[in-house]
N, C-alpha and C. Protein backbone atom coordinates (compact mmCIF):
# COMPACT_ATOMS: atom_id res chain seq x y z
N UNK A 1 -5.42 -1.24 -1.50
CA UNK A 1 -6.23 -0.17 -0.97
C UNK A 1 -6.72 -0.52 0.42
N UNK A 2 -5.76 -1.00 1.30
CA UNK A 2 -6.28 -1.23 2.46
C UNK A 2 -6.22 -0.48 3.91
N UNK A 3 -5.20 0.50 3.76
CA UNK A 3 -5.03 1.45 4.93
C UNK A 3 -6.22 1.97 5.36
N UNK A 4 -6.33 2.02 6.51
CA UNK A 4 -7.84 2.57 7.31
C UNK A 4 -7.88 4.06 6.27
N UNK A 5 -7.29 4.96 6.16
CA UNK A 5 -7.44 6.08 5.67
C UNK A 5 -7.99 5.80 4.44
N UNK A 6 -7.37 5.04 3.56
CA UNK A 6 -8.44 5.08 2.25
C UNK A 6 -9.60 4.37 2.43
N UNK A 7 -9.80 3.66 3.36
CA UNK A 7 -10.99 2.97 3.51
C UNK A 7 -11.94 4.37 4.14
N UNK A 8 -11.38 5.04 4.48
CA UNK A 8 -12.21 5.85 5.06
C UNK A 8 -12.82 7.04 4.30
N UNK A 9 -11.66 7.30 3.51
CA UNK A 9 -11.84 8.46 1.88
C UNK A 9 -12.75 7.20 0.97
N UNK A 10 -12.99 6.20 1.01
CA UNK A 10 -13.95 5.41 -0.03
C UNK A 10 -15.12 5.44 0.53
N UNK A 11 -15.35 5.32 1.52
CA UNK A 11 -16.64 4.70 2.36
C UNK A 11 -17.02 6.52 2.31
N UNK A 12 -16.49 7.62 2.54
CA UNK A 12 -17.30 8.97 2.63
C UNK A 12 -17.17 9.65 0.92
N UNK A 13 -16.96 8.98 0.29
CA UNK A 13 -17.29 9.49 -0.86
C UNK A 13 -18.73 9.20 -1.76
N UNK A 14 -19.38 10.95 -2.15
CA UNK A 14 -20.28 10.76 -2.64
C UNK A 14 -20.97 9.77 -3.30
N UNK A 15 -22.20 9.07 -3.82
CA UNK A 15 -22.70 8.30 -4.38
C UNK A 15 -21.96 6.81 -4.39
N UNK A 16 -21.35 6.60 -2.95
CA UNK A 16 -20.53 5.57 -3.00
C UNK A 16 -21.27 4.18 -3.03
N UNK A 17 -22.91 4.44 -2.44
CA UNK A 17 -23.95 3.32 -2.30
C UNK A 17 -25.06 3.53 -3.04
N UNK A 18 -26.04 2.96 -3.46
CA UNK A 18 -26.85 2.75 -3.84
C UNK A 18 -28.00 2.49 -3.49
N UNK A 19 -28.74 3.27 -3.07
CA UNK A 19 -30.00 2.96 -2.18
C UNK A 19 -31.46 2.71 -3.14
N UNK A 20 -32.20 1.70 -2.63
CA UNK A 20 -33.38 1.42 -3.07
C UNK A 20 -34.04 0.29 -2.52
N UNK A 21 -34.88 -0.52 -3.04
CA UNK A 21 -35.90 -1.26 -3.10
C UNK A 21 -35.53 -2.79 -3.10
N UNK A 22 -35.88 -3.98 -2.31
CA UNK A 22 -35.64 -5.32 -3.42
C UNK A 22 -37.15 -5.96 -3.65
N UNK A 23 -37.33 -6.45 -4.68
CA UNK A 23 -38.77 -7.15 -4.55
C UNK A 23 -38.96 -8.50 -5.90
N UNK A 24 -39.53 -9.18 -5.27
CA UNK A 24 -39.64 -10.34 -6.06
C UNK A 24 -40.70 -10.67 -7.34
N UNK A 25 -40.17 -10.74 -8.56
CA UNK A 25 -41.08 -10.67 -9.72
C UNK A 25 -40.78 -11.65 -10.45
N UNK A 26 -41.85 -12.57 -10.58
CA UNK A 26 -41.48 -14.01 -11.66
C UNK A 26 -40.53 -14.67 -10.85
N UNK A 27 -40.26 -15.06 -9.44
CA UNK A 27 -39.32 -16.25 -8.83
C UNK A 27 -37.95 -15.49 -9.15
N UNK A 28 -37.81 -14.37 -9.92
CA UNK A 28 -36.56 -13.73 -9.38
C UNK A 28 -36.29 -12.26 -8.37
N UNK A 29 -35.56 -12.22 -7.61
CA UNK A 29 -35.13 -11.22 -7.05
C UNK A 29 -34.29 -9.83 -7.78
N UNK A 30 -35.11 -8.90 -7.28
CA UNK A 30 -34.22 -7.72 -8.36
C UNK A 30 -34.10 -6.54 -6.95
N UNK A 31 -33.62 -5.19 -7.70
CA UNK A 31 -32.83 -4.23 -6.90
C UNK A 31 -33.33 -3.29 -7.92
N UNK A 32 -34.15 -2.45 -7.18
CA UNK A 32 -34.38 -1.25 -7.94
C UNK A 32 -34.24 -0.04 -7.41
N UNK A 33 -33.29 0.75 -7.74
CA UNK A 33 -32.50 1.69 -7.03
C UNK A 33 -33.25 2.73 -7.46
N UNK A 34 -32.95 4.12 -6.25
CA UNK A 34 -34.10 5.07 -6.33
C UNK A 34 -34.19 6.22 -7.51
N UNK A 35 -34.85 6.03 -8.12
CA UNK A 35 -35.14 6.98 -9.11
C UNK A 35 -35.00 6.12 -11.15
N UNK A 36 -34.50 4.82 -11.12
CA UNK A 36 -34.26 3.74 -11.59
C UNK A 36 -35.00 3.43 -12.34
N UNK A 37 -35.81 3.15 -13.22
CA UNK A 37 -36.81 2.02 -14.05
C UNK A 37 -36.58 0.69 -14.30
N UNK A 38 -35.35 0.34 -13.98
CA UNK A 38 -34.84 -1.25 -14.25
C UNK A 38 -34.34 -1.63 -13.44
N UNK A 39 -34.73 -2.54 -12.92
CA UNK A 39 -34.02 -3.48 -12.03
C UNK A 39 -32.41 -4.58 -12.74
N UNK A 40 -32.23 -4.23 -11.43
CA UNK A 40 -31.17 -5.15 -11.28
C UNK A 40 -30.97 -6.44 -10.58
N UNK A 41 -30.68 -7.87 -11.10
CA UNK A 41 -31.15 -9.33 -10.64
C UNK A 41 -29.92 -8.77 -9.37
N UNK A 42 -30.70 -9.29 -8.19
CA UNK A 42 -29.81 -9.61 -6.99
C UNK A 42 -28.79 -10.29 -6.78
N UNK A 43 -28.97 -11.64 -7.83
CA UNK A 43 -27.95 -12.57 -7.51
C UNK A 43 -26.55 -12.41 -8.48
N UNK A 44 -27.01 -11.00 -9.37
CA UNK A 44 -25.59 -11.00 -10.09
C UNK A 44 -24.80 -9.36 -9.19
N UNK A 45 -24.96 -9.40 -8.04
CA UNK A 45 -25.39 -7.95 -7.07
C UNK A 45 -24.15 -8.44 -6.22
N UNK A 46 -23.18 -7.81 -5.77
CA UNK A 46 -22.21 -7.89 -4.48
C UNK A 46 -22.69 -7.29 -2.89
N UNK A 47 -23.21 -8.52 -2.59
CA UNK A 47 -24.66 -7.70 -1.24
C UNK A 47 -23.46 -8.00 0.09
N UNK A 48 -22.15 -8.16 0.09
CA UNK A 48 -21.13 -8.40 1.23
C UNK A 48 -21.47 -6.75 2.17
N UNK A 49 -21.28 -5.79 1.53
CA UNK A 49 -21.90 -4.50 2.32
C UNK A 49 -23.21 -3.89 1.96
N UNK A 50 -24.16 -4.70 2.39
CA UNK A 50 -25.73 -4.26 2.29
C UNK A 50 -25.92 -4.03 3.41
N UNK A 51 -27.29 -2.47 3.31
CA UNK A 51 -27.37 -2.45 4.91
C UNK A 51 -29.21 -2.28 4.48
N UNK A 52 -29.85 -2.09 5.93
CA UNK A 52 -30.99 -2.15 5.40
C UNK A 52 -31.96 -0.96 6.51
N UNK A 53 -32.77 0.20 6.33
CA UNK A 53 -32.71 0.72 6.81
C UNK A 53 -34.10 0.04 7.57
N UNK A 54 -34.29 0.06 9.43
CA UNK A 54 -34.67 -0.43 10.17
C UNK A 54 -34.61 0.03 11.41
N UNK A 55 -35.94 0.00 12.30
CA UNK A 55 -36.33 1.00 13.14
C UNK A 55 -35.76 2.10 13.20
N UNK A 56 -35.34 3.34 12.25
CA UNK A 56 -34.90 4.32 12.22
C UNK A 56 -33.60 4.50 11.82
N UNK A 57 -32.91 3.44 11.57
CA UNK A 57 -31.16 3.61 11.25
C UNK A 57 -31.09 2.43 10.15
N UNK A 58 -29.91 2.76 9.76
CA UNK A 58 -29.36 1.73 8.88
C UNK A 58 -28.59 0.83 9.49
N UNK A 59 -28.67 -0.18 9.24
CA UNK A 59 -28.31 -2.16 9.75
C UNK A 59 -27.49 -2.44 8.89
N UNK A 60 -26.08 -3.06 8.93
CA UNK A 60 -25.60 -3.72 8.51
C UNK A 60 -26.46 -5.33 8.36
N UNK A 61 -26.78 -6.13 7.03
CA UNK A 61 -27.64 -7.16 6.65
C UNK A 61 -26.43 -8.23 5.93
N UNK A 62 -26.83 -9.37 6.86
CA UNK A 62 -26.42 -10.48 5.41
C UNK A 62 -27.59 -10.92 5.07
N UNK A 63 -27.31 -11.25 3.50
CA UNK A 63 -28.32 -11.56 2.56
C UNK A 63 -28.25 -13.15 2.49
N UNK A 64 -29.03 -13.72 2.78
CA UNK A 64 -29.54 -15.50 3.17
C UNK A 64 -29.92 -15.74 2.44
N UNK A 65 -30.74 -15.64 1.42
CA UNK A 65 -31.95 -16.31 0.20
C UNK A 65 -33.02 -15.72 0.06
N UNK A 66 -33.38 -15.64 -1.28
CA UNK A 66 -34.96 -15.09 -1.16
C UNK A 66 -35.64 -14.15 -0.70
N UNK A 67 -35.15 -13.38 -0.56
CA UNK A 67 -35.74 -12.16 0.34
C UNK A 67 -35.43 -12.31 1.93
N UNK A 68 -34.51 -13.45 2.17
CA UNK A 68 -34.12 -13.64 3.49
C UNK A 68 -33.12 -12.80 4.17
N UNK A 69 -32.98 -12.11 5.15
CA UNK A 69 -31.77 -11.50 5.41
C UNK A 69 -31.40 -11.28 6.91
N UNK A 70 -30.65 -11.34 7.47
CA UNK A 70 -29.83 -11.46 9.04
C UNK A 70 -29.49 -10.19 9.68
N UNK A 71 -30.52 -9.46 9.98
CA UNK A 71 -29.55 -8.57 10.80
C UNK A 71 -29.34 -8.56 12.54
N UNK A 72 -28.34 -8.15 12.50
CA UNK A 72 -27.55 -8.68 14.28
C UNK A 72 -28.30 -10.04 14.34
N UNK A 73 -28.74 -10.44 15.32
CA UNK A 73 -29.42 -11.86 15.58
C UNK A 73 -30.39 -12.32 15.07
N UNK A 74 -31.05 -11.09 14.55
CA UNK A 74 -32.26 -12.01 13.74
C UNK A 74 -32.76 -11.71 12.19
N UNK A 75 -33.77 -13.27 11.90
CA UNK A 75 -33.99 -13.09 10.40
C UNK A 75 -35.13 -12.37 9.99
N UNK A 76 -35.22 -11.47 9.11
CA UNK A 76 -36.26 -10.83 8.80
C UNK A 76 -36.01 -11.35 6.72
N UNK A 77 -37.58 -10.75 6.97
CA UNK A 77 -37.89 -11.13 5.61
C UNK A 77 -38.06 -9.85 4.82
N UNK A 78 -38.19 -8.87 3.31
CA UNK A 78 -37.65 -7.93 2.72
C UNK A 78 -39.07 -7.88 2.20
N UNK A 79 -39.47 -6.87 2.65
CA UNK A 79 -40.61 -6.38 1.56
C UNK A 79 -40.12 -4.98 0.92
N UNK A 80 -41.05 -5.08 0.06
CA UNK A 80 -41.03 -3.54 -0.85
C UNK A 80 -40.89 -2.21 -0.33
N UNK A 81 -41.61 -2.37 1.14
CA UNK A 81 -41.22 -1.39 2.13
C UNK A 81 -39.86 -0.98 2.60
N UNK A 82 -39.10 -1.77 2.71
CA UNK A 82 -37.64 -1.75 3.15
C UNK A 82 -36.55 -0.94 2.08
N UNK A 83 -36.01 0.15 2.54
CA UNK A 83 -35.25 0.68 1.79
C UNK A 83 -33.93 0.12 2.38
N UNK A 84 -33.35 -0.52 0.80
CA UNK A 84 -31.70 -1.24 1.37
C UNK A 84 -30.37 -0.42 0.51
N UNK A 85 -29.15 -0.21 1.14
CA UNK A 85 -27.77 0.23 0.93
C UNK A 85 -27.37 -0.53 0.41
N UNK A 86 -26.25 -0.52 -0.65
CA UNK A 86 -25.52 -1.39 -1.51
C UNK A 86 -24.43 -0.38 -1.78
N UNK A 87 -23.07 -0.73 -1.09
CA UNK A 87 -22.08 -0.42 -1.72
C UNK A 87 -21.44 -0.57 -3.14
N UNK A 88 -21.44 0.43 -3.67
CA UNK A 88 -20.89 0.11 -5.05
C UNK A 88 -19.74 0.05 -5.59
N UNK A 89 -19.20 -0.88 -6.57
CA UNK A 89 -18.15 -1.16 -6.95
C UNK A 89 -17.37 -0.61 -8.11
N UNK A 90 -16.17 -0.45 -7.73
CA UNK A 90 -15.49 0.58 -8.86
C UNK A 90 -15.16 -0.80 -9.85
N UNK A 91 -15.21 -0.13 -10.74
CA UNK A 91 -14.37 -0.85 -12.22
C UNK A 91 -13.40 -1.52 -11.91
N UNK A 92 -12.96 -2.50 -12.58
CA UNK A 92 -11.50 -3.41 -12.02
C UNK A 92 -10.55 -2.60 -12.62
N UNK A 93 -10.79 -2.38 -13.67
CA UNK A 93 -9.11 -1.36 -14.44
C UNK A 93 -9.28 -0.48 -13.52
N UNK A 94 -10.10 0.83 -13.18
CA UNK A 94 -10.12 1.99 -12.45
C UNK A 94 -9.59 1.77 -10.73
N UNK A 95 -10.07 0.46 -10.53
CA UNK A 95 -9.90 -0.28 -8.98
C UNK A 95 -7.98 -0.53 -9.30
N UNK A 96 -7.61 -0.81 -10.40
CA UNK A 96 -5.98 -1.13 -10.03
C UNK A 96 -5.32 0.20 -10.28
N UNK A 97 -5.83 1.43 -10.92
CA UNK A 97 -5.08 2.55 -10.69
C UNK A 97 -4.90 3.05 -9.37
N UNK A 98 -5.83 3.05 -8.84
CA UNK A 98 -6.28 3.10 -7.22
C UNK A 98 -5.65 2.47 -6.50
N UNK A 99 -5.07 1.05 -6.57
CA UNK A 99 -4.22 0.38 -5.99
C UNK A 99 -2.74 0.32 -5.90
N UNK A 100 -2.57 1.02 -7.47
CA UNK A 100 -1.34 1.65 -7.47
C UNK A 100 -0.59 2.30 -7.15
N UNK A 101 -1.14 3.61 -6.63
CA UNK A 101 -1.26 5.00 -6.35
C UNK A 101 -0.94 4.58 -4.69
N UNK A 102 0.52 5.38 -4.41
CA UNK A 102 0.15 5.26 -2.82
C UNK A 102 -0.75 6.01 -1.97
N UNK A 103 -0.48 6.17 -0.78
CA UNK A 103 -1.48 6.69 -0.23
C UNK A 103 -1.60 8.25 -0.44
N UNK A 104 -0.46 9.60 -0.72
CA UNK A 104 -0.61 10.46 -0.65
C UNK A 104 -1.52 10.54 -1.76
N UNK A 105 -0.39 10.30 -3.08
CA UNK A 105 -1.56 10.06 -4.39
C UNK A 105 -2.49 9.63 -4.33
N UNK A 106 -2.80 8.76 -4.13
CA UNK A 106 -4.47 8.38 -3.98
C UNK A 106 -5.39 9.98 -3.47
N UNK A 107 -4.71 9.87 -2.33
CA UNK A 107 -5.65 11.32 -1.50
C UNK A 107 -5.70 12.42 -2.00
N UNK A 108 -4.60 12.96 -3.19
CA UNK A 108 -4.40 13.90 -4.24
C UNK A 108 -5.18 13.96 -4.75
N UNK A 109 -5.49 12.54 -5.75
CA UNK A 109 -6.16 12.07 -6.95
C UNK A 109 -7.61 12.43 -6.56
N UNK A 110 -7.74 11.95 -5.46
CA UNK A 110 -9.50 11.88 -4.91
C UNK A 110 -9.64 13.23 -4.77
N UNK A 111 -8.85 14.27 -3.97
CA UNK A 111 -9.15 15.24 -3.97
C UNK A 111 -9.64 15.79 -4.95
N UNK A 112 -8.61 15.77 -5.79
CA UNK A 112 -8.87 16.51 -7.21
C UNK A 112 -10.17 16.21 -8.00
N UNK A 113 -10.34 15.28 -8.14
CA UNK A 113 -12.01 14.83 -8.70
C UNK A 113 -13.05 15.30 -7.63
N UNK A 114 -12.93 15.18 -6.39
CA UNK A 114 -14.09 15.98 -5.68
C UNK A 114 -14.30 17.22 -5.73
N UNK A 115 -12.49 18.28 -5.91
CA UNK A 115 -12.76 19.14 -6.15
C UNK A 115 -13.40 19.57 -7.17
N UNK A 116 -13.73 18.76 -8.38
CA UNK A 116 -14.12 19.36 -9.58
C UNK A 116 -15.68 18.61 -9.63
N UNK A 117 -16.29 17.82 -8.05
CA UNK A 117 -17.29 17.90 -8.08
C UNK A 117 -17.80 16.62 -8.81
N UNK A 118 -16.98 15.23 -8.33
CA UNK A 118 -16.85 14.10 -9.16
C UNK A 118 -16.46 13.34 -7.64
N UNK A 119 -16.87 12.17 -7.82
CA UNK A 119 -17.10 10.86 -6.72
C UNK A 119 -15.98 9.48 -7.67
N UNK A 120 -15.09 9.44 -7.01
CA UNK A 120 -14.52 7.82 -7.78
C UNK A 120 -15.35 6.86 -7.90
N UNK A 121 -16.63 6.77 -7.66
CA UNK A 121 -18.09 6.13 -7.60
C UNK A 121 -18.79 6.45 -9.23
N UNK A 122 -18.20 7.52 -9.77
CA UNK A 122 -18.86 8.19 -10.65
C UNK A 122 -18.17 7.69 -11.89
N UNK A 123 -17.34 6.80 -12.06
CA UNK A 123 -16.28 6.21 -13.04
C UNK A 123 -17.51 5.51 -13.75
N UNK A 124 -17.31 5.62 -15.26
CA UNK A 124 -18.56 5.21 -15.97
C UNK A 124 -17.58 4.53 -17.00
N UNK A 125 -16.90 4.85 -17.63
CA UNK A 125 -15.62 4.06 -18.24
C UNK A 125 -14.36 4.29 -18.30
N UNK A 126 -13.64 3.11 -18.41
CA UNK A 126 -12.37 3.18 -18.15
C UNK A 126 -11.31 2.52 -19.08
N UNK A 127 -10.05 2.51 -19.60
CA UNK A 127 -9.20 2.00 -20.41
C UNK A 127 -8.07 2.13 -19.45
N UNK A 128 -7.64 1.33 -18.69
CA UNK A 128 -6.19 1.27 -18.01
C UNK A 128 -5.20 0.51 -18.66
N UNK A 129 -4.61 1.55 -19.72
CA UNK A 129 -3.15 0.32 -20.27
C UNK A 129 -2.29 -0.06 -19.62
N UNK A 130 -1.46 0.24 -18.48
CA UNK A 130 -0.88 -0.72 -17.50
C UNK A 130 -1.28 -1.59 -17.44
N UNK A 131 -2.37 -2.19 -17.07
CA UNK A 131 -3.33 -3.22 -17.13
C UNK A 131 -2.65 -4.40 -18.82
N UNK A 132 -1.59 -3.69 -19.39
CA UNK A 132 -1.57 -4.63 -20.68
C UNK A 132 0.24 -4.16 -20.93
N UNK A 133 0.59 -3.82 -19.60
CA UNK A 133 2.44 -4.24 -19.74
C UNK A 133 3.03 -4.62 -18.71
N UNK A 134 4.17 -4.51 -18.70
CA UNK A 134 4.90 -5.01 -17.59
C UNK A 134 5.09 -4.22 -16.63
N UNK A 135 5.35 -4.71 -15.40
CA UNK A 135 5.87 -3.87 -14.48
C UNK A 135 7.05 -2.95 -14.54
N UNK A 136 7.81 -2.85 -15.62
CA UNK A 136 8.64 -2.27 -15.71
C UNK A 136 8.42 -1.13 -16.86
N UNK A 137 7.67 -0.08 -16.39
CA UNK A 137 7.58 0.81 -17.88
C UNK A 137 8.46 1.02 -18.72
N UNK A 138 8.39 1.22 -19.96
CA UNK A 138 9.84 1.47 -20.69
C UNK A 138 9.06 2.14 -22.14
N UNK A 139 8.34 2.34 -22.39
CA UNK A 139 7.69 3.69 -22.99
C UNK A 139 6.10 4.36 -22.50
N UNK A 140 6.08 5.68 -22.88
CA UNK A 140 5.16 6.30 -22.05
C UNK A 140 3.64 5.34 -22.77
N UNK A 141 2.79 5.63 -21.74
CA UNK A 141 1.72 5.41 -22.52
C UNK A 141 0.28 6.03 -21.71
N UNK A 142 -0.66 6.15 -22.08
CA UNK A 142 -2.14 6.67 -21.50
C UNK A 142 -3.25 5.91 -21.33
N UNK A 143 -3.50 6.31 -20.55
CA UNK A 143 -4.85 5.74 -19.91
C UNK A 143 -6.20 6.63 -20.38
N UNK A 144 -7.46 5.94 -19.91
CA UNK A 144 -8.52 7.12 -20.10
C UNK A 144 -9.53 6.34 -18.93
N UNK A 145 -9.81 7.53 -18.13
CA UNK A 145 -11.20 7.71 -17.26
C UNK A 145 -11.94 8.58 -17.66
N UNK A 146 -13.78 7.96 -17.73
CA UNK A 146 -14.73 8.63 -17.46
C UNK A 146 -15.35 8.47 -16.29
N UNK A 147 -15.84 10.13 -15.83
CA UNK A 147 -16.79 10.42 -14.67
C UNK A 147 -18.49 10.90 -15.35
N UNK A 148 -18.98 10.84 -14.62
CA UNK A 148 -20.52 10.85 -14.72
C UNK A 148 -21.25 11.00 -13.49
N UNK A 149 -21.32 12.23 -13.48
CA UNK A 149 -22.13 12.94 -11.74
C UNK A 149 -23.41 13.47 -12.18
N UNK A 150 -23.84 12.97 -12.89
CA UNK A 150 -25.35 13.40 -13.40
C UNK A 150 -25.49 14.47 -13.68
N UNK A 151 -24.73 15.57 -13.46
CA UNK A 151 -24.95 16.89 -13.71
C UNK A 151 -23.76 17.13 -15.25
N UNK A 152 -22.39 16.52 -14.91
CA UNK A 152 -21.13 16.77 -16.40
C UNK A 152 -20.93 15.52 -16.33
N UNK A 153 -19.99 15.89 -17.33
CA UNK A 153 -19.13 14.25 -17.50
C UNK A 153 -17.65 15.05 -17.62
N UNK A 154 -16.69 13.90 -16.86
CA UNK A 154 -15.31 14.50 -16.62
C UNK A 154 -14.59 13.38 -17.02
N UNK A 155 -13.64 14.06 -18.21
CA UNK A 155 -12.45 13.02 -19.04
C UNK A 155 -10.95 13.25 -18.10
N UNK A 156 -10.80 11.79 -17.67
CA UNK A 156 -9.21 11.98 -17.47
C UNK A 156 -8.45 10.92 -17.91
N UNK A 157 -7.35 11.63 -18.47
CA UNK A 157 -6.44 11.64 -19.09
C UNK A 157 -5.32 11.29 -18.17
N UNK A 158 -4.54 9.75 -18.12
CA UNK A 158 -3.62 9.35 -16.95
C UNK A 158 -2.25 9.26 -17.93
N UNK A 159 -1.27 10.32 -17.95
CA UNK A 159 0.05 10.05 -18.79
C UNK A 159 1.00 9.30 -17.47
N UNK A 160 1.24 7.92 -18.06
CA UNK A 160 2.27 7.93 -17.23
C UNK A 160 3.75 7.59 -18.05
N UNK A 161 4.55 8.15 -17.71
CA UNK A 161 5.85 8.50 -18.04
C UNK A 161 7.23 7.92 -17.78
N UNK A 162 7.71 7.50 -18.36
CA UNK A 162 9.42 6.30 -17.91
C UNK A 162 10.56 7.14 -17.78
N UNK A 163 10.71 7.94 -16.41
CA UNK A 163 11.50 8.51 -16.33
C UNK A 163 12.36 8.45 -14.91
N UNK A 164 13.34 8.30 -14.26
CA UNK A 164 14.49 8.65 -13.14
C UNK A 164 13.04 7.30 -12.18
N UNK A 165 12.43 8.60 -12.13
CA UNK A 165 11.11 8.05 -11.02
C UNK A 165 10.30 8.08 -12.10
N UNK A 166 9.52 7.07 -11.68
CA UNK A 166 7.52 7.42 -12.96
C UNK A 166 7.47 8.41 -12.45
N UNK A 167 6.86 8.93 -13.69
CA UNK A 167 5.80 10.44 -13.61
C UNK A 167 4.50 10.32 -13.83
N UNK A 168 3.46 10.07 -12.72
CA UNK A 168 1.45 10.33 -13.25
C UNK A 168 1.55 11.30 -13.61
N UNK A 169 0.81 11.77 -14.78
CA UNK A 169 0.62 12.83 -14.90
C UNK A 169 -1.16 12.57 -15.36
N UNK A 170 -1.88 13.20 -14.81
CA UNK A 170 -3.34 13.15 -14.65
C UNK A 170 -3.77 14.70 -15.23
N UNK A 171 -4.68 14.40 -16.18
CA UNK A 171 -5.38 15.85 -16.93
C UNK A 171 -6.73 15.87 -16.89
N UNK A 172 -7.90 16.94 -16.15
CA UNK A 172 -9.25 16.57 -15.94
C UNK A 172 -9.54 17.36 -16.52
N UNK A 173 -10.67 17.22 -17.34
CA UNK A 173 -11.34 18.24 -18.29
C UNK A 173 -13.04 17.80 -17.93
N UNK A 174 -13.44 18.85 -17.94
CA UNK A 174 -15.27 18.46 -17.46
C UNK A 174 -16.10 19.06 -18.79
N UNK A 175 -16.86 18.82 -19.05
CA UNK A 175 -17.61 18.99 -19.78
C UNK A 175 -18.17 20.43 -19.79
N UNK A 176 -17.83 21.06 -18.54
CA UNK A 176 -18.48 22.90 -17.96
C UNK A 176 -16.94 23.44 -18.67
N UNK A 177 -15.89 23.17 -18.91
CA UNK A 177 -15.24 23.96 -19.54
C UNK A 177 -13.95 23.57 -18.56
N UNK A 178 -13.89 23.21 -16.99
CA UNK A 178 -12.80 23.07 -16.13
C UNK A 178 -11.98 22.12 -16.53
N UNK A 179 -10.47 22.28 -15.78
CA UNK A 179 -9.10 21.91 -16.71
C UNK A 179 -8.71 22.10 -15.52
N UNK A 180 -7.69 20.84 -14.75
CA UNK A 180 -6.30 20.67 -13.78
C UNK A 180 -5.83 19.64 -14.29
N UNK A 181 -4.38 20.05 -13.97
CA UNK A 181 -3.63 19.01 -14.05
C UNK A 181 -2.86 18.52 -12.82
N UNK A 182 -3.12 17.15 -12.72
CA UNK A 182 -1.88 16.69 -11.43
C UNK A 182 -0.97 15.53 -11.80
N UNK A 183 0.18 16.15 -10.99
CA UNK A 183 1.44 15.54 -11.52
C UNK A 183 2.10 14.66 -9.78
N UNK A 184 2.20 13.41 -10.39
CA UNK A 184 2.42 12.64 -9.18
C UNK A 184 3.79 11.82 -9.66
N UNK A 185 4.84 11.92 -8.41
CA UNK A 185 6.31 11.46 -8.58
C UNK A 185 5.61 9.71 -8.27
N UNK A 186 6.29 8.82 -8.46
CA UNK A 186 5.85 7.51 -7.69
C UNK A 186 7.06 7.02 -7.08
């Protein structure tokens, strides 16, 4: 997933970060994201794209220790005041369908879930059986994604198929009653 273009369809997709709070309770560091009741320990947290919002914009931050953090040249320290960005991370099974998928597909795929009002951010569970054969398909088999946009929940259904060329065949069903199907050659 490295072409500037999907980096660019990931980074503008809805609920792709996580914005909130960090603050220190009992000698540990937590992350309490906005609207949240539970924190999350920092140090089990992927802070490589944290930003931190500061004199009016958001800062790209590295995270140093302790409430320590670097932005451009200098160190500042994190109070409760500071609202910080956290890019969020897709699922590893859901992250290798994604990797699979070339670039048109990919941009299909994404489409199609935004169109129905769903963020690849929004993946809440996942079962990728590729993930448990060989590279060489040789009977069909299915996958399952869940979405979760706070408002539905959207089941998809990944057939992929051992035929001339693979066949994706992707089925979205939302919880409001909506139904597409997309069919991708590989």
């Amino acid at each position: 997933m490295a072409s500037s273009l999907r980096k660019k369809l990931l980074h503008t997709q809805e609920r792709s970060c996580m914005t909130g709070n960090i603050c220190s309770f009992e000698g540990e560091w937590l992350f309490f994201e906005e609207d949240a009741d539970e924190g999350k320990l920092v140090d089990t947290m992927d802070l490589s794209e944290m930003q931190v919002f500061n004199d009016g914009k958001w800062t790209h931050a590295i995270w140093l220790s302790e409430g320590k953090i670097k932005i451009e040249s200098k160190e500042l320290f994190l109070t409760d005041s500071h609202m910080i960005r956290i890019r969020r991370r897709l699922p590893f099974a859901f992250e290798q369908l994604l990797r699979s998928l070339d670039d048109d597909s990919f941009i299909r795929f994404t489409g199609e879930l935004n169109q129905l009002g769903y963020s690849i951010y929004d993946c809440i569970y996942c079962y990728n059986h590729l993930l448990f054969t060989n590279k060489k398909l040789k009977t069909a088999c299915t996958s399952f994604y869940q979405f979760d946009n706070e408002d539905s929940i959207c089941g998809v259904q990944h057939h992929c198929l051992p035929t001339d060329q693979i066949l994706d065949r992707f089925e979205f069903t939302t919880s409001h009653g909506k139904r597409s199907i997309l069919m991708l050659k590989k």
